[in-house]
N, C-alpha and C. Protein backbone atom coordinates (compact mmCIF):
# COMPACT_ATOMS: atom_id res chain seq x y z
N UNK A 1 139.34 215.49 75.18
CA UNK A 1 139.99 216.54 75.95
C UNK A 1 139.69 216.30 77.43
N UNK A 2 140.60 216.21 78.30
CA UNK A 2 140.39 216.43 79.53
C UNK A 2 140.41 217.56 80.52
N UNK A 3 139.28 217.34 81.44
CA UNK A 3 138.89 218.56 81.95
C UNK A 3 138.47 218.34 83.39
N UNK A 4 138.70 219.02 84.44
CA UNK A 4 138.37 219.32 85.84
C UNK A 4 137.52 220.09 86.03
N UNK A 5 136.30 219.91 86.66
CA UNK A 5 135.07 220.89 87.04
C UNK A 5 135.06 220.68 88.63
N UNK A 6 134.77 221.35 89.45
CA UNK A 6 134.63 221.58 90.83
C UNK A 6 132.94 221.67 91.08
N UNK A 7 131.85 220.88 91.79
CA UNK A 7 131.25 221.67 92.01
C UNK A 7 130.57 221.04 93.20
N UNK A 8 128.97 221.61 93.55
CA UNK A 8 128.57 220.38 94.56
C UNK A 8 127.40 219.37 94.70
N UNK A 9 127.60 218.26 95.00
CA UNK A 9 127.01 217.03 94.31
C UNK A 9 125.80 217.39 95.16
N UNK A 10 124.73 216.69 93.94
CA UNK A 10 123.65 217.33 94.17
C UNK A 10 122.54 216.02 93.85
N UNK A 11 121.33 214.84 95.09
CA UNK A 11 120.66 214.30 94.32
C UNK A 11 119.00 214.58 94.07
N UNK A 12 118.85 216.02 94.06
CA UNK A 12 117.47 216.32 93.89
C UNK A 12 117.33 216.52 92.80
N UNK A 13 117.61 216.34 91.76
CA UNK A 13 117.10 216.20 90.41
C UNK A 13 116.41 215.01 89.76
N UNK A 14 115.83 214.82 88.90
CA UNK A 14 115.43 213.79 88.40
C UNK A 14 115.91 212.93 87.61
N UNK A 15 116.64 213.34 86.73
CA UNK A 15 117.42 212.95 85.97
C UNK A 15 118.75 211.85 86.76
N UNK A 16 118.38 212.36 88.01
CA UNK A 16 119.56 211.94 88.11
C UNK A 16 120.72 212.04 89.43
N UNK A 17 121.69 212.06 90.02
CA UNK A 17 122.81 212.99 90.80
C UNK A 17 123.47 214.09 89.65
N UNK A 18 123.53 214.95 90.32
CA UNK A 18 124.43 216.11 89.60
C UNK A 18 125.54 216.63 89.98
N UNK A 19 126.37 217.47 89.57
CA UNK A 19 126.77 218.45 89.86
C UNK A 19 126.87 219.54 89.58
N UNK A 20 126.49 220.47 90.79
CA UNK A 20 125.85 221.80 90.60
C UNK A 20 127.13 222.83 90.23
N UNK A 21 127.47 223.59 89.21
CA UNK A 21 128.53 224.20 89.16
C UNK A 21 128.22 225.96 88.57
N UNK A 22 129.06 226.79 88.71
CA UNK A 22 128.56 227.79 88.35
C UNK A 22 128.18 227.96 86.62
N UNK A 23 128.70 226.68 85.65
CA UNK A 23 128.34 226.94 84.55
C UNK A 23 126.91 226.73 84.17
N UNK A 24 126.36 225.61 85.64
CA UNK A 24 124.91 225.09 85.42
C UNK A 24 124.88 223.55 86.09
N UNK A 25 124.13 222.53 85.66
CA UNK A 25 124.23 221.40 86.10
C UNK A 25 124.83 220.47 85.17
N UNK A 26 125.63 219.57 85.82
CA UNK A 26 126.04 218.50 85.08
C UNK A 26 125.73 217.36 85.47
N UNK A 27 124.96 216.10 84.69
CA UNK A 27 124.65 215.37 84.92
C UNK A 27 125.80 213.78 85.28
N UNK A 28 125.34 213.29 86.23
CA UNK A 28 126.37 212.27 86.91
C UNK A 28 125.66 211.19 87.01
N UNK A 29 125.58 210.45 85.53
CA UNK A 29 124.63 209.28 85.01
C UNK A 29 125.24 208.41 85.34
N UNK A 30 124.71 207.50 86.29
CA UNK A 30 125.16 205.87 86.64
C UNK A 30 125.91 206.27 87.85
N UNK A 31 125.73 207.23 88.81
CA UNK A 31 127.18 207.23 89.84
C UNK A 31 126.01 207.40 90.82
N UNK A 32 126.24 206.85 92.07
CA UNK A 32 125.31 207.00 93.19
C UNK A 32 126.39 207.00 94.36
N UNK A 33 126.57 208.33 94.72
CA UNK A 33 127.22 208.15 95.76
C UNK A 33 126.58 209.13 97.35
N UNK A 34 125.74 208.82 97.51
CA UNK A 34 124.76 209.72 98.39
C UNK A 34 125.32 210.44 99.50
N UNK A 35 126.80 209.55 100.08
CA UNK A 35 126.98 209.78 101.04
C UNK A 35 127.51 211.55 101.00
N UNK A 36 127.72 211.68 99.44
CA UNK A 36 128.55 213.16 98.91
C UNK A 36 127.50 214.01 98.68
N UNK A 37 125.77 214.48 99.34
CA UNK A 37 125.30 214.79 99.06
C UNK A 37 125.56 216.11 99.75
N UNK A 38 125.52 217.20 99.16
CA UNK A 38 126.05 218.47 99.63
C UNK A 38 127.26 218.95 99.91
N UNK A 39 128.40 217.82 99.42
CA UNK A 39 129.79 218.16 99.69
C UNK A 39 130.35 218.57 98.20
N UNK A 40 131.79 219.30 98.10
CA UNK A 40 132.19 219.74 97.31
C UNK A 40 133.34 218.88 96.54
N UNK A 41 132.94 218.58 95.20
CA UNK A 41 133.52 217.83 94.44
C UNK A 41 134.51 218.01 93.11
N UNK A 42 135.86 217.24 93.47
CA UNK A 42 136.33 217.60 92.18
C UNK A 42 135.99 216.11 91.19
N UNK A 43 135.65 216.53 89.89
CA UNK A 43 135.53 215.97 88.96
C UNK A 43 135.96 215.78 87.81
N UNK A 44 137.31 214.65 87.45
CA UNK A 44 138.00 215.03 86.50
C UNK A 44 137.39 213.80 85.72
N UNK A 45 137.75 214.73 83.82
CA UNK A 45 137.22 213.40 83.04
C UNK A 45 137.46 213.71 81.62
N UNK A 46 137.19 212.66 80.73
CA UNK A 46 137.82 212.96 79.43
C UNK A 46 136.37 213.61 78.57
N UNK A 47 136.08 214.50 77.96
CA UNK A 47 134.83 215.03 77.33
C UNK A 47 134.86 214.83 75.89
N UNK A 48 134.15 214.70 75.38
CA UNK A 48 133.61 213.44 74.01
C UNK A 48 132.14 214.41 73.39
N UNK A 49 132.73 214.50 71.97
CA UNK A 49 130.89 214.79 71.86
C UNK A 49 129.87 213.78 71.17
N UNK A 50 128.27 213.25 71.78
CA UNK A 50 127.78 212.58 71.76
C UNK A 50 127.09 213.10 70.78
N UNK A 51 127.00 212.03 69.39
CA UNK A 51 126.75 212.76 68.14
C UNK A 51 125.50 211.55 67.68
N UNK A 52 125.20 210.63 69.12
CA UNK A 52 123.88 209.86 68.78
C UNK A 52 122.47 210.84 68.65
N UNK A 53 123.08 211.87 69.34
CA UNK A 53 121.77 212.40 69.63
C UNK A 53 121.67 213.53 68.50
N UNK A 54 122.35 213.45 67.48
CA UNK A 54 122.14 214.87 66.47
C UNK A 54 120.75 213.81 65.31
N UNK A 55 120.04 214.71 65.05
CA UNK A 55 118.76 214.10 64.12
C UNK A 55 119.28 214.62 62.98
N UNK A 56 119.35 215.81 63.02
CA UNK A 56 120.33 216.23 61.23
C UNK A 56 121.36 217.30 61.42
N UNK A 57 121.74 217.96 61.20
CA UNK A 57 122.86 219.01 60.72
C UNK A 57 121.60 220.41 61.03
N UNK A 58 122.94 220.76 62.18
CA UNK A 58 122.65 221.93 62.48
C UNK A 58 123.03 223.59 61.94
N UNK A 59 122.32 224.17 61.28
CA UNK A 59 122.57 224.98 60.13
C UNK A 59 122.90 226.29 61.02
N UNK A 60 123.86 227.19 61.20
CA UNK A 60 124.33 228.25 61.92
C UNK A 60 123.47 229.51 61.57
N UNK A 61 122.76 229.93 62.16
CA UNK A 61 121.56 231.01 62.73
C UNK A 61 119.94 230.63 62.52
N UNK A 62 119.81 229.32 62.42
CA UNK A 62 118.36 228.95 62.56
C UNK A 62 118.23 228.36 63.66
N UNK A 63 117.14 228.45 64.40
CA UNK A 63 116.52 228.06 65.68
C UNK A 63 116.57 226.58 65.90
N UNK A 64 117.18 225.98 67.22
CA UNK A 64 116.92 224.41 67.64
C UNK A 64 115.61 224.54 67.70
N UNK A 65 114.67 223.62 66.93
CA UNK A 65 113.29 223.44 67.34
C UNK A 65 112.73 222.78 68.89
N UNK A 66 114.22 221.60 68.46
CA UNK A 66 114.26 220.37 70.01
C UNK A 66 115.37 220.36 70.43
N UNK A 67 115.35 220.56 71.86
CA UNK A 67 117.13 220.29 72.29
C UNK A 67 117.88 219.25 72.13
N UNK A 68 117.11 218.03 71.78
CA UNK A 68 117.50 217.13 71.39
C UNK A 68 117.86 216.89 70.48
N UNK A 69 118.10 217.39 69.56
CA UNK A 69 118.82 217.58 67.98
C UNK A 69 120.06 218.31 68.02
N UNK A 70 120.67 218.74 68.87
CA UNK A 70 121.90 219.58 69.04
C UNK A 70 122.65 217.90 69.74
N UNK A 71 123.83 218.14 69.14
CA UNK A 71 124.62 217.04 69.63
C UNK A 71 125.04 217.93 70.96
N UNK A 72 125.16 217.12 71.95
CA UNK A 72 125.87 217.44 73.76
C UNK A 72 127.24 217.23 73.72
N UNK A 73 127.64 217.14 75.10
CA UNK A 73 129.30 216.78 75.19
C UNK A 73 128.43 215.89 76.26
N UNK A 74 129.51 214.75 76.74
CA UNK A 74 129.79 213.86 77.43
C UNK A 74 130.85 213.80 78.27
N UNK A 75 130.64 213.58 79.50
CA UNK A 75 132.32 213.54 80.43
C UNK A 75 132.32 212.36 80.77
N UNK A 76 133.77 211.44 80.50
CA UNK A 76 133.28 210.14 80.87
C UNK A 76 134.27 210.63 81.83
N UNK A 77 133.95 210.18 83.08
CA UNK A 77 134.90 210.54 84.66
C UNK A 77 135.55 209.35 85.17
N UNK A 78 136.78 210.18 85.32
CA UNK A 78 138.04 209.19 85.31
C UNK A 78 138.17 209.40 86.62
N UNK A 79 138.25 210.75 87.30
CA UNK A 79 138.46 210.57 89.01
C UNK A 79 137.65 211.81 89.37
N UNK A 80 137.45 211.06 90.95
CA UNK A 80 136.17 211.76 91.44
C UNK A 80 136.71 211.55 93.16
N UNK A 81 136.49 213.36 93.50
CA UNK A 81 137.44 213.32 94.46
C UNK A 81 136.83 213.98 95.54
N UNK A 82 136.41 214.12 96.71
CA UNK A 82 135.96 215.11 97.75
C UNK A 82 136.84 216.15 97.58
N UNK A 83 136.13 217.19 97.91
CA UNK A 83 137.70 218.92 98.29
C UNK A 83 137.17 219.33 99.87
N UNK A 84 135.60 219.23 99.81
CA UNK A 84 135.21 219.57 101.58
C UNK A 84 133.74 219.17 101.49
């Protein structure tokens, strides 16, 4: 599914560059673009869910022990655009 998020690029994290958006942070693995640090970004991309990271089957109203056992989504970013 493709999807557009707006937000603003961010590299004080550890993980990584981000982008900071009102849903939370999204991580912007492998992209270094510093010069966009504090500017406002559109980010379009196709979203995928990453099902390396599920350890077993997640049973509906029992507790994640590790966050790492919940499969994520993935945005692989197709275009990446300044707005200001």
């Amino acid at each position: 599914m493709e999807k557009t998020i707006v937000g603003v690029y961010s590299e004080r994290y550890k993980g990584g560059p981000v982008l900071e958006t009102d849903m939370g942070i999204i991580y912007l693995i492998n992209l270094e673009k510093s010069e966009f640090e504090g500017k406002t970004l559109l980010v379009t991309g196709t979203i995928t869910q990453d099902k390396d990271n599920v350890v077993g089957p997640y049973k509906p109203g029992e507790p994640i022990s590790q966050g790492w056992e919940a499969p994520r989504l993935v945005m692989v970013v197709t275009k990446f655009e300044l707005v200001k």
